[in-house]
Protein backbone atom coordinates (compact mmCIF):
# COMPACT_ATOMS: atom_id res chain seq x y z
CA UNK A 1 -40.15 143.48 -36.77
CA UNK A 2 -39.87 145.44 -33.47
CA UNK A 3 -43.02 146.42 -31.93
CA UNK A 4 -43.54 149.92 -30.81
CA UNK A 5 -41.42 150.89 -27.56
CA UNK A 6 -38.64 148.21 -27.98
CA UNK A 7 -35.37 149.09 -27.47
CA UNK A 8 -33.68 149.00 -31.13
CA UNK A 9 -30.38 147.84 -30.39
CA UNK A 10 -31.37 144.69 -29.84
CA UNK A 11 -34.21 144.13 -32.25
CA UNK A 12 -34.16 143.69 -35.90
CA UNK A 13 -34.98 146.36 -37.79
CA UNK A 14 -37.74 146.30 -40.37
CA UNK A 15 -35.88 145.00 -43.41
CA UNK A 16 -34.07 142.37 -41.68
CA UNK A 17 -35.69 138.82 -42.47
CA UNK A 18 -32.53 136.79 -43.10
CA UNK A 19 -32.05 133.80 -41.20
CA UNK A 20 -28.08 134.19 -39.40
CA UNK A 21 -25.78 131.60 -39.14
CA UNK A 22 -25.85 131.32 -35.36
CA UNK A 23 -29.55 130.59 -35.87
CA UNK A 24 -28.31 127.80 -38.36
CA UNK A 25 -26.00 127.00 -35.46
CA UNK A 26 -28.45 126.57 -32.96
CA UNK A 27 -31.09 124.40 -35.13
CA UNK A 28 -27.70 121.64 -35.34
CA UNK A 29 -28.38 120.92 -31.29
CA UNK A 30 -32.33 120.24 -32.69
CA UNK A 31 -30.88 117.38 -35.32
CA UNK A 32 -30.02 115.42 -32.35
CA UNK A 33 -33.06 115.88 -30.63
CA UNK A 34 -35.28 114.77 -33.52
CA UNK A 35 -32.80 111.61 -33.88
CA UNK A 36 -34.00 111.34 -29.58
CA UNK A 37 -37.56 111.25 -30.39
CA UNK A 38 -37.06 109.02 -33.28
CA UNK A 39 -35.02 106.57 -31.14
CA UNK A 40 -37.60 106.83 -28.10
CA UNK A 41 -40.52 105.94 -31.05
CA UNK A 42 -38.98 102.94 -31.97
CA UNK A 43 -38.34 101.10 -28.60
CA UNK A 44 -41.83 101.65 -27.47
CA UNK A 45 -44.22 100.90 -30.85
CA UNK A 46 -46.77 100.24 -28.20
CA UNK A 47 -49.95 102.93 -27.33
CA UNK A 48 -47.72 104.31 -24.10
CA UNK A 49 -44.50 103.93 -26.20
CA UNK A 50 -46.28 106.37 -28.42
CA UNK A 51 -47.85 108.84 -26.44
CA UNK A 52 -44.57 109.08 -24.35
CA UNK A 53 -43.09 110.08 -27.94
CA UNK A 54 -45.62 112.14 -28.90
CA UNK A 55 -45.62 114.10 -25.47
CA UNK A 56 -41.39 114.72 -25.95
CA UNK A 57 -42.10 115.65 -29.74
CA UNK A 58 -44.30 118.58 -28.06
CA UNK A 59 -41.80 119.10 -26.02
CA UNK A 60 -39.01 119.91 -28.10
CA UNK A 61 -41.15 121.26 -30.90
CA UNK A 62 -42.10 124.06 -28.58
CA UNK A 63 -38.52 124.47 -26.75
CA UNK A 64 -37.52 125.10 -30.61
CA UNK A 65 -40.56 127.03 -32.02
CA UNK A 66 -40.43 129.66 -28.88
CA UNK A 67 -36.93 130.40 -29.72
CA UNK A 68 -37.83 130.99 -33.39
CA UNK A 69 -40.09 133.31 -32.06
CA UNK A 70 -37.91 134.92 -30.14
CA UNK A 71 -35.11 135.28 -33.11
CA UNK A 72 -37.82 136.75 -35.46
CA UNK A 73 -38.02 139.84 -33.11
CA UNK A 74 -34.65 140.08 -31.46
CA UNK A 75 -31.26 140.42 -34.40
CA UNK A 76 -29.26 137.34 -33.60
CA UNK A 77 -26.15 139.68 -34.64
CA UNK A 78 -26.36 141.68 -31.71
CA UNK A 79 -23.94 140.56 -28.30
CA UNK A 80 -26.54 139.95 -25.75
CA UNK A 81 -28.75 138.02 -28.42
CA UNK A 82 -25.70 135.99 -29.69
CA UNK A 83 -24.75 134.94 -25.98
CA UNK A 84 -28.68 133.99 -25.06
CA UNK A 85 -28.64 131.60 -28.27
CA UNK A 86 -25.46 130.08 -27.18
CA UNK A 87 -26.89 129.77 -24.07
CA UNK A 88 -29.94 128.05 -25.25
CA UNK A 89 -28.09 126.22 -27.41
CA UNK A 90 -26.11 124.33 -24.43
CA UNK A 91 -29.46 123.63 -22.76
CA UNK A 92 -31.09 122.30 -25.42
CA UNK A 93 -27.74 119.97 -25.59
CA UNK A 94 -28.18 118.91 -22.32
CA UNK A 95 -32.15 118.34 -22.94
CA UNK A 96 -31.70 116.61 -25.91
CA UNK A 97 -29.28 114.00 -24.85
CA UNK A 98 -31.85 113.21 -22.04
CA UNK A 99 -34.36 112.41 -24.15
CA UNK A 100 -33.37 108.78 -24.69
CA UNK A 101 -33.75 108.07 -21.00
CA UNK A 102 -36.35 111.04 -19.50
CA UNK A 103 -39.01 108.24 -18.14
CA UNK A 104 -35.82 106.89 -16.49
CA UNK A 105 -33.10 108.15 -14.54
CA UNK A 106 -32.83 111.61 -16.90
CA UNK A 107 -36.39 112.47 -16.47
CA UNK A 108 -35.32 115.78 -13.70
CA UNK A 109 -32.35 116.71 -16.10
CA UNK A 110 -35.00 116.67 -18.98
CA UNK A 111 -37.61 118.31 -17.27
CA UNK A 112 -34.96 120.92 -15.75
CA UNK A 113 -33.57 122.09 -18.79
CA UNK A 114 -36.90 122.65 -20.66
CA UNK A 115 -38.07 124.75 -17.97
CA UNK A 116 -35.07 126.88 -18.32
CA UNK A 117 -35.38 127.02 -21.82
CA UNK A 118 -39.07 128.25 -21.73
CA UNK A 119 -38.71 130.84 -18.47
CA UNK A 120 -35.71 132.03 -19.25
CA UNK A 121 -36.33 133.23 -22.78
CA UNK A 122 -39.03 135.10 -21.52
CA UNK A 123 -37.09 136.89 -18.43
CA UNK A 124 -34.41 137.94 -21.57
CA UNK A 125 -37.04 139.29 -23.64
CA UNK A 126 -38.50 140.85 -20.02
CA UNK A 127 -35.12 142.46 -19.49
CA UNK A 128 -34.71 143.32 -22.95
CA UNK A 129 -37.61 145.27 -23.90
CA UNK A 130 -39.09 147.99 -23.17
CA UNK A 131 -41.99 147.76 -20.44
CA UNK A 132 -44.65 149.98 -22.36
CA UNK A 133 -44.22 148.33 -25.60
CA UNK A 134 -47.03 145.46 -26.35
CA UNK A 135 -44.40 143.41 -27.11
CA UNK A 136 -43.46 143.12 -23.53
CA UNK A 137 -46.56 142.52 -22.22
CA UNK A 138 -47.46 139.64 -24.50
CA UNK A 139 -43.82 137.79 -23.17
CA UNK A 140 -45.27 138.54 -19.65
CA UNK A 141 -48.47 136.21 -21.02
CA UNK A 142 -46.00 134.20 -21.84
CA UNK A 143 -44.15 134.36 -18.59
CA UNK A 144 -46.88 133.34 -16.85
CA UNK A 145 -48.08 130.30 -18.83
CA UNK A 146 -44.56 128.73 -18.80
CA UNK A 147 -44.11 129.69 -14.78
CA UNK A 148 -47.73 127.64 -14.24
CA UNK A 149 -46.85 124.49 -16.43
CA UNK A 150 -43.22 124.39 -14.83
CA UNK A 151 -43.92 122.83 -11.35
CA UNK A 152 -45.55 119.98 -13.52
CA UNK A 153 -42.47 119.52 -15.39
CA UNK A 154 -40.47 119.50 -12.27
CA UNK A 155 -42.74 117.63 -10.23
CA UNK A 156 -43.02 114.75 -13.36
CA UNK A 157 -39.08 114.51 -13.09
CA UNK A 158 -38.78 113.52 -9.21
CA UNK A 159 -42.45 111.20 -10.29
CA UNK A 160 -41.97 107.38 -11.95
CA UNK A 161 -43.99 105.45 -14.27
CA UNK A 162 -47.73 106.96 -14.83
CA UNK A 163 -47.59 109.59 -12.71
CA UNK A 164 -44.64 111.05 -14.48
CA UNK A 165 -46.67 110.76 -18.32
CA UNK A 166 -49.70 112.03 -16.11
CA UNK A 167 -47.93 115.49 -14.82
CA UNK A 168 -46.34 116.12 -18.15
CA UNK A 169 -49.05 115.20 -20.05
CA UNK A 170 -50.94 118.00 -18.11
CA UNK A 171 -47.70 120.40 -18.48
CA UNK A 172 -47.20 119.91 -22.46
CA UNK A 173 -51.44 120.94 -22.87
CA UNK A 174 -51.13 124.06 -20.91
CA UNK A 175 -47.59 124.98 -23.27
CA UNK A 176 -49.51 123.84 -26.49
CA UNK A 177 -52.90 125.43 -25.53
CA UNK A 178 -51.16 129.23 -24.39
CA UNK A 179 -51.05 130.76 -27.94
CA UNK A 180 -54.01 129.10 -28.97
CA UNK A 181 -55.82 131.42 -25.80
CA UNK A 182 -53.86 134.34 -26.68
CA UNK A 183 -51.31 133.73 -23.13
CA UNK A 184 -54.73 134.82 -21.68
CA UNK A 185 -53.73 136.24 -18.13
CA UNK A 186 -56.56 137.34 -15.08
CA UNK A 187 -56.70 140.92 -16.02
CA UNK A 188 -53.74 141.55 -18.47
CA UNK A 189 -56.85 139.57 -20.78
CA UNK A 190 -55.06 138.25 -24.09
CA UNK A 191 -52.90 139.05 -26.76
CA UNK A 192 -54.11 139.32 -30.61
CA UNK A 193 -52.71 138.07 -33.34
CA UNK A 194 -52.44 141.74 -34.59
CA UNK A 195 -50.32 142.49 -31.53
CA UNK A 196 -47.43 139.93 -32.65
CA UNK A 197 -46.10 142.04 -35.47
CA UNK A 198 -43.54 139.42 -36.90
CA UNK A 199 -41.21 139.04 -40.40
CA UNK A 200 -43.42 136.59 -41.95
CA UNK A 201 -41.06 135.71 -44.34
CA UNK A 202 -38.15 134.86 -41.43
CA UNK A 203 -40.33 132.44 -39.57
CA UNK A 204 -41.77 130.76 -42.87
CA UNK A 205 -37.88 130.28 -43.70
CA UNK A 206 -37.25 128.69 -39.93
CA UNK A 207 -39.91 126.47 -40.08
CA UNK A 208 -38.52 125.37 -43.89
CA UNK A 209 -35.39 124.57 -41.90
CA UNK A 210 -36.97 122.18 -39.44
CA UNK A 211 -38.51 120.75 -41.88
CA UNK A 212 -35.22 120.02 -43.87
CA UNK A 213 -33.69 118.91 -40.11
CA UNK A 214 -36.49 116.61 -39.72
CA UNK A 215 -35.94 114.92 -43.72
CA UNK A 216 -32.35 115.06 -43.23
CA UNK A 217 -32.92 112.87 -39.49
CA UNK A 218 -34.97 110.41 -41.97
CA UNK A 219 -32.19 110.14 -44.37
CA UNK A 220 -29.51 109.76 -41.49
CA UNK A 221 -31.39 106.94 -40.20
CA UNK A 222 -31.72 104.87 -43.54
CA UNK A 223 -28.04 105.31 -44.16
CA UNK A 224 -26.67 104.46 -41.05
CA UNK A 225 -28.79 101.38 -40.91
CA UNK A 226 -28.30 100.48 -44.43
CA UNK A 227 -24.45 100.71 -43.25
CA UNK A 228 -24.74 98.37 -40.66
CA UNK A 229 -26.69 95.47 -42.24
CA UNK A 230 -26.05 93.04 -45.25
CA UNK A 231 -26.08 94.56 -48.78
CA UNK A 232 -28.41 92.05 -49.72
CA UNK A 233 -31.08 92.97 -52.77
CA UNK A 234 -34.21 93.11 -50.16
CA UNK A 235 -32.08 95.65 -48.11
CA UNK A 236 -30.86 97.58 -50.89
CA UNK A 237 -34.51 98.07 -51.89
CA UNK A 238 -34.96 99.20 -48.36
CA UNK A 239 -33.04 101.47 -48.24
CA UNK A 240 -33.77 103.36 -51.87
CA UNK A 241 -37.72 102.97 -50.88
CA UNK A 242 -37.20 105.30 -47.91
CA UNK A 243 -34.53 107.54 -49.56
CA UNK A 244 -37.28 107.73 -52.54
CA UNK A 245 -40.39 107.96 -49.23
CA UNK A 246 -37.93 111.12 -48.21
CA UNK A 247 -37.73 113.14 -51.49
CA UNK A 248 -41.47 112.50 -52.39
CA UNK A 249 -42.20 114.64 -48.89
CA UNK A 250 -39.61 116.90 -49.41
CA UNK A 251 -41.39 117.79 -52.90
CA UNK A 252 -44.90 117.50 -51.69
CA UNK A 253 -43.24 120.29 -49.12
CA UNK A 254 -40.92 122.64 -51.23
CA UNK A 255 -41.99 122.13 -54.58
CA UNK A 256 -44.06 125.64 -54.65
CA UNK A 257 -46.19 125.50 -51.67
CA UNK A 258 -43.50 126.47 -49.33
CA UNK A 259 -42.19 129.81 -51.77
CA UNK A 260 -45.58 130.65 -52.15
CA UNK A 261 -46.62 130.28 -48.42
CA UNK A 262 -43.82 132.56 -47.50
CA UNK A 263 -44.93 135.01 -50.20
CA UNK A 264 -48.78 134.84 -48.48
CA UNK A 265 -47.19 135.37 -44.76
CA UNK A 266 -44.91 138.10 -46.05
CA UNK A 267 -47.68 140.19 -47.21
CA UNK A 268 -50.71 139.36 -45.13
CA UNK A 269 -52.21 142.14 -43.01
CA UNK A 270 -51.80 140.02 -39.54
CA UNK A 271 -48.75 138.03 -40.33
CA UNK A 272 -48.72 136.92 -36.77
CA UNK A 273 -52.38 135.10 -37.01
CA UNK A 274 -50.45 132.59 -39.84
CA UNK A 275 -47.38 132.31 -37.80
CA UNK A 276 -49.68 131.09 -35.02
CA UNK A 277 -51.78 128.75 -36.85
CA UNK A 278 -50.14 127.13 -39.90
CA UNK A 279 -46.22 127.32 -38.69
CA UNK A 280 -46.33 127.34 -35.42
CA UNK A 281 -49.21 124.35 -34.93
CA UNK A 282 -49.94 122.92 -38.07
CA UNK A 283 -46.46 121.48 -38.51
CA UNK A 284 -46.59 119.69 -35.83
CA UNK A 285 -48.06 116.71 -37.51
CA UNK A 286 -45.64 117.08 -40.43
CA UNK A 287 -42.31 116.84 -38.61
CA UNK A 288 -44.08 113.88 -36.85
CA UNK A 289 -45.10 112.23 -39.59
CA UNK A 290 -41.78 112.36 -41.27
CA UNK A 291 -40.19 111.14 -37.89
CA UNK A 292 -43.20 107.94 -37.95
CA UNK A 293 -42.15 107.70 -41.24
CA UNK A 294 -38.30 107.24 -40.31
CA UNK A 295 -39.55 104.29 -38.05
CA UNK A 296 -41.18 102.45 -40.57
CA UNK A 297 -38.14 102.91 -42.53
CA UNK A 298 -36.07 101.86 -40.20
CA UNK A 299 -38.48 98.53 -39.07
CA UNK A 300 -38.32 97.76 -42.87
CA UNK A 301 -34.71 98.18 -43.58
CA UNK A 302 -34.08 95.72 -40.56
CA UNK A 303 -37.06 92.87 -41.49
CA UNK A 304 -37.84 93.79 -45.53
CA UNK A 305 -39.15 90.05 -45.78
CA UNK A 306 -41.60 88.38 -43.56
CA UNK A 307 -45.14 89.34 -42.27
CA UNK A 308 -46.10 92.85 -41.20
CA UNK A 309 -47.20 93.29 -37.74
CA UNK A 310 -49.27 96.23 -36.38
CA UNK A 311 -45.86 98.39 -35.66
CA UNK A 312 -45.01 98.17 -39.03
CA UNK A 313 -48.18 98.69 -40.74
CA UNK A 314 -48.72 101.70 -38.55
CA UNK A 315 -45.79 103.25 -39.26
CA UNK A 316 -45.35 102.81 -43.03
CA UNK A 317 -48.86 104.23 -43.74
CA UNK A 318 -49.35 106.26 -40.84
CA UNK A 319 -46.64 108.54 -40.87
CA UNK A 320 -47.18 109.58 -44.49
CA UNK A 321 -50.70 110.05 -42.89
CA UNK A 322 -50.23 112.73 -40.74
CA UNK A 323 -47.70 114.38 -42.98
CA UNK A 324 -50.32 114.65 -45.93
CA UNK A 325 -53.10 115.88 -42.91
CA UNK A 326 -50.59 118.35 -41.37
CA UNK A 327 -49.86 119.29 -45.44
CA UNK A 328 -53.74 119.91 -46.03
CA UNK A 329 -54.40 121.70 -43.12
CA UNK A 330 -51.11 124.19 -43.25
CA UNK A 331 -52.37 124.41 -47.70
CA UNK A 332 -55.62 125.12 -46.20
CA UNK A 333 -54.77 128.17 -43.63
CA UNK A 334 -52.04 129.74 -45.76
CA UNK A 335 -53.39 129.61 -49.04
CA UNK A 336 -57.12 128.70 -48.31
CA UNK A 337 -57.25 125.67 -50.86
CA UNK A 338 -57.06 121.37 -50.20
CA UNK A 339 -55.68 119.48 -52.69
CA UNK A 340 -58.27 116.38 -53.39
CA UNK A 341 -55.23 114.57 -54.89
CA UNK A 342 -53.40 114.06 -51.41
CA UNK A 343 -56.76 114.03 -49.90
CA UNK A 344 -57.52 110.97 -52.39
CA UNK A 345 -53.58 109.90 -51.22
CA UNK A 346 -54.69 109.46 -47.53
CA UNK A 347 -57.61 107.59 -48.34
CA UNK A 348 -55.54 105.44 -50.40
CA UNK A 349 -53.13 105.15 -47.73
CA UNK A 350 -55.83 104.10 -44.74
CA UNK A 351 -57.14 101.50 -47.14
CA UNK A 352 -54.32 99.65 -47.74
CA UNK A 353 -53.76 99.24 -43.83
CA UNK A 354 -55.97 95.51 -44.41
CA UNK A 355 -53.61 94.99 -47.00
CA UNK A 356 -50.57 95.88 -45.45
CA UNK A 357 -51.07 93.36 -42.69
CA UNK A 358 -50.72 90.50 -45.14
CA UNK A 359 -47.83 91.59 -47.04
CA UNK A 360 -44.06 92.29 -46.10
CA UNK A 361 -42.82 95.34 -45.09
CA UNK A 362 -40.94 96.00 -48.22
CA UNK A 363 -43.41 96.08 -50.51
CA UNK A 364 -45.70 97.56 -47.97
CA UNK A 365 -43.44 100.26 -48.03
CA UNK A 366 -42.95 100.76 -51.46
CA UNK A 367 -46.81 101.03 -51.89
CA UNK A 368 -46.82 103.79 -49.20
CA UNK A 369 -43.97 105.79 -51.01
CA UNK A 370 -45.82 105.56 -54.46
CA UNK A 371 -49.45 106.58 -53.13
CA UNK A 372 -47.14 109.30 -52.01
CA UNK A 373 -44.48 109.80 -54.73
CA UNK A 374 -47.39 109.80 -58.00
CA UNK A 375 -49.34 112.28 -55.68
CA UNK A 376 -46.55 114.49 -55.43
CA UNK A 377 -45.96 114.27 -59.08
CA UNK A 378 -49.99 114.53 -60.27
CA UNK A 379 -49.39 118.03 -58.07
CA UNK A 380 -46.80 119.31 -59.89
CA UNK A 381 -48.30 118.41 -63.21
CA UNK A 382 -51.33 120.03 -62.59
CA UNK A 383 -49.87 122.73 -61.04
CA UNK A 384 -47.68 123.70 -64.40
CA UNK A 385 -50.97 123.33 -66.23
CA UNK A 386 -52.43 125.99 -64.48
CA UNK A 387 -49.91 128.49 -64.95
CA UNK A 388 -49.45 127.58 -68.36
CA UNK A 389 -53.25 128.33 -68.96
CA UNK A 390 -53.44 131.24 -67.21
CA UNK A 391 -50.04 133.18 -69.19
């Protein structure tokens, strides 16, 4: 949608939700950077190993989710749009192949390029809009939050060690807490939900895709693993457990939750409120539960047979954990309902953690994927009751 005062030619006009193929484009430089965070997860499956994952997750999550944003107001089709995508599409590039080594000797080129990601967006959209529409205030919010946590990004590049997790620790809470406050400013006050007039149905479709860019990551993993080792019967089961572990959350996902979502968001009186909560925060913990998930894949694929340790245990259970909690919060802001059968699914999941430390990893993980694979299915079964009573 435009807001009132933009300038049209660069804004999509009201009946414009489709997502463009330069969009598509610009989500492939995001398939690396998931593979990053994936790869950064499983070198350090210790409590700093995590939360230095965790903290780059945040940080590409929101270099992504901004530009969504961004795309949902401004038409990708027009010239000066096109050229800032490509243009965020090479710094992303750049951040993302960082990533492996941004608490090492990348950690300035990491922290440079998000920076320019997140300010200069908002100088385009400054440039690019008109100054007495609300729209352009809000991206001055927006300005402002980003040009505060920046010195902490920059400053955590040139740190080492604890200080650098410390300063961007700091920096990633003031980028995740900003929409949360409304980009409250001293004086401008804050934005309202009402005030970011958005497609609902265009950023319900983008956050489908990262969803299918953070499955597809899973799936890339398994195979090229499963192509490296022996093609022994304990790996073969390996790799079918987590190819099975990835469909069961694609369904949970997609089967009708996600059309009907996008049908809720479409029509809702503040679209932008939803966008806010349930696709701009509450997947969070789904992409990073399917990329936790991916690690316990890939620690079973590698060891099917022996004893699980904590890593693995962890892993297996916990990442379809936070997917199913990230699931039942987004069910429970969009369509204002929790499903007790992947409610009863986590529970299930958390109690076989004892368990799980006594058996292998392989059928530790096949456990996990059918807690998660009959709840996906008792869903669906339940769900075609319903309608079928109700016609």
């Amino acid at each position: 949608m435009t807001g009132d005062g933009g300038r049209p030619d660069v804004l999509r006009g009201p009946d414009n939700e489709r997502v463009t193929t330069i969009e598509l484009f610009f989500d492939v430089v995001y398939v690396l950077a998931v593979t990053q965070v994936t790869e950064l997860l499983l070198h350090g499956l210790h409590p700093v190993g995590v939360a230095r994952a965790a903290l780059i997750l945040l940080a590409v999550w929101w270099a992504w989710v901004d530009t969504a944003w961004i795309t949902n107001w401004f038409d990708p089709d027009q010239p000066r749009v096109r050229v800032l995508l490509v243009a965020l599409m090479g710094i992303s590039l750049v951040m993302s192949s960082a990533l492996p080594h941004a608490y090492g000797e990348r950690g300035l080129w990491f922290a440079g390029t998000y920076v320019a990601l997140g300010v200069g967006r908002s100088l385009f959209v400054a440039a690019a809009l008109a100054r007495r529409s609300a729209l352009h205030r809000n991206f001055q919010r927006l300005l402002v939050w980003r040009t505060v946590a920046a010195p902490l990004w920059l400053a955590g590049g040139f740190a080492h060690g604890s200080l650098r997790l410390s300063l961007w620790a700091v920096a990633v809470a003031i980028d995740s807490t900003a929409a949360a406050y409304g980009f409250w400013v001293p004086r401008w006050g804050r934005s309202t939900p009402a005030e970011w007039s958005i497609s609902g149905a265009h950023l319900a479709e983008r956050a489908r895709l990262f969803v299918i860019i953070a499955l597809g990551e899973s799936i890339l993993v398994s195979g090229m693993d499963f192509g490296e080792l022996r093609n022994d019967p304990a790996t073969l089961g390996a790799v079918t457990i987590a190819f099975l572990g990835s469909v069961a959350l694609w369904w949970i996902y997609f089967d009708r939750s996600a059309d009907v979502a996008r049908a809720v968001i479409t029509e809702a009186e503040e679209p932008g409120r939803l966008g806010r909560s349930a696709y701009t925060y509450l997947h969070i913990p789904m992409v990073a539960g399917i990329i936790v998930t991916a690690v316990g894949d890939d620690l079973t694929l590698h060891h099917p047979t022996g004893t699980s340790g904590p890593a693995v245990v962890g892993s297996v259970l916990g990442g379809p954990v936070l997917f199913l909690i990230g699931f039942l919060l987004f069910e429970q802001a969009v369509l204002g309902v929790r499903s007790r059968i992947y409610l009863g699914a986590v529970v299930v999941l958390v109690a076989l953690a004892p368990l799980g430390l006594a058996l292998s990893p392989l059928p530790l993980s096949a456990l996990a994927t059918l807690v998660v694979a009959v709840a996906a299915v008792r869903s669906t079964v339940l769900a075609a009751r319903s309608r079928h009573g109700s016609e």
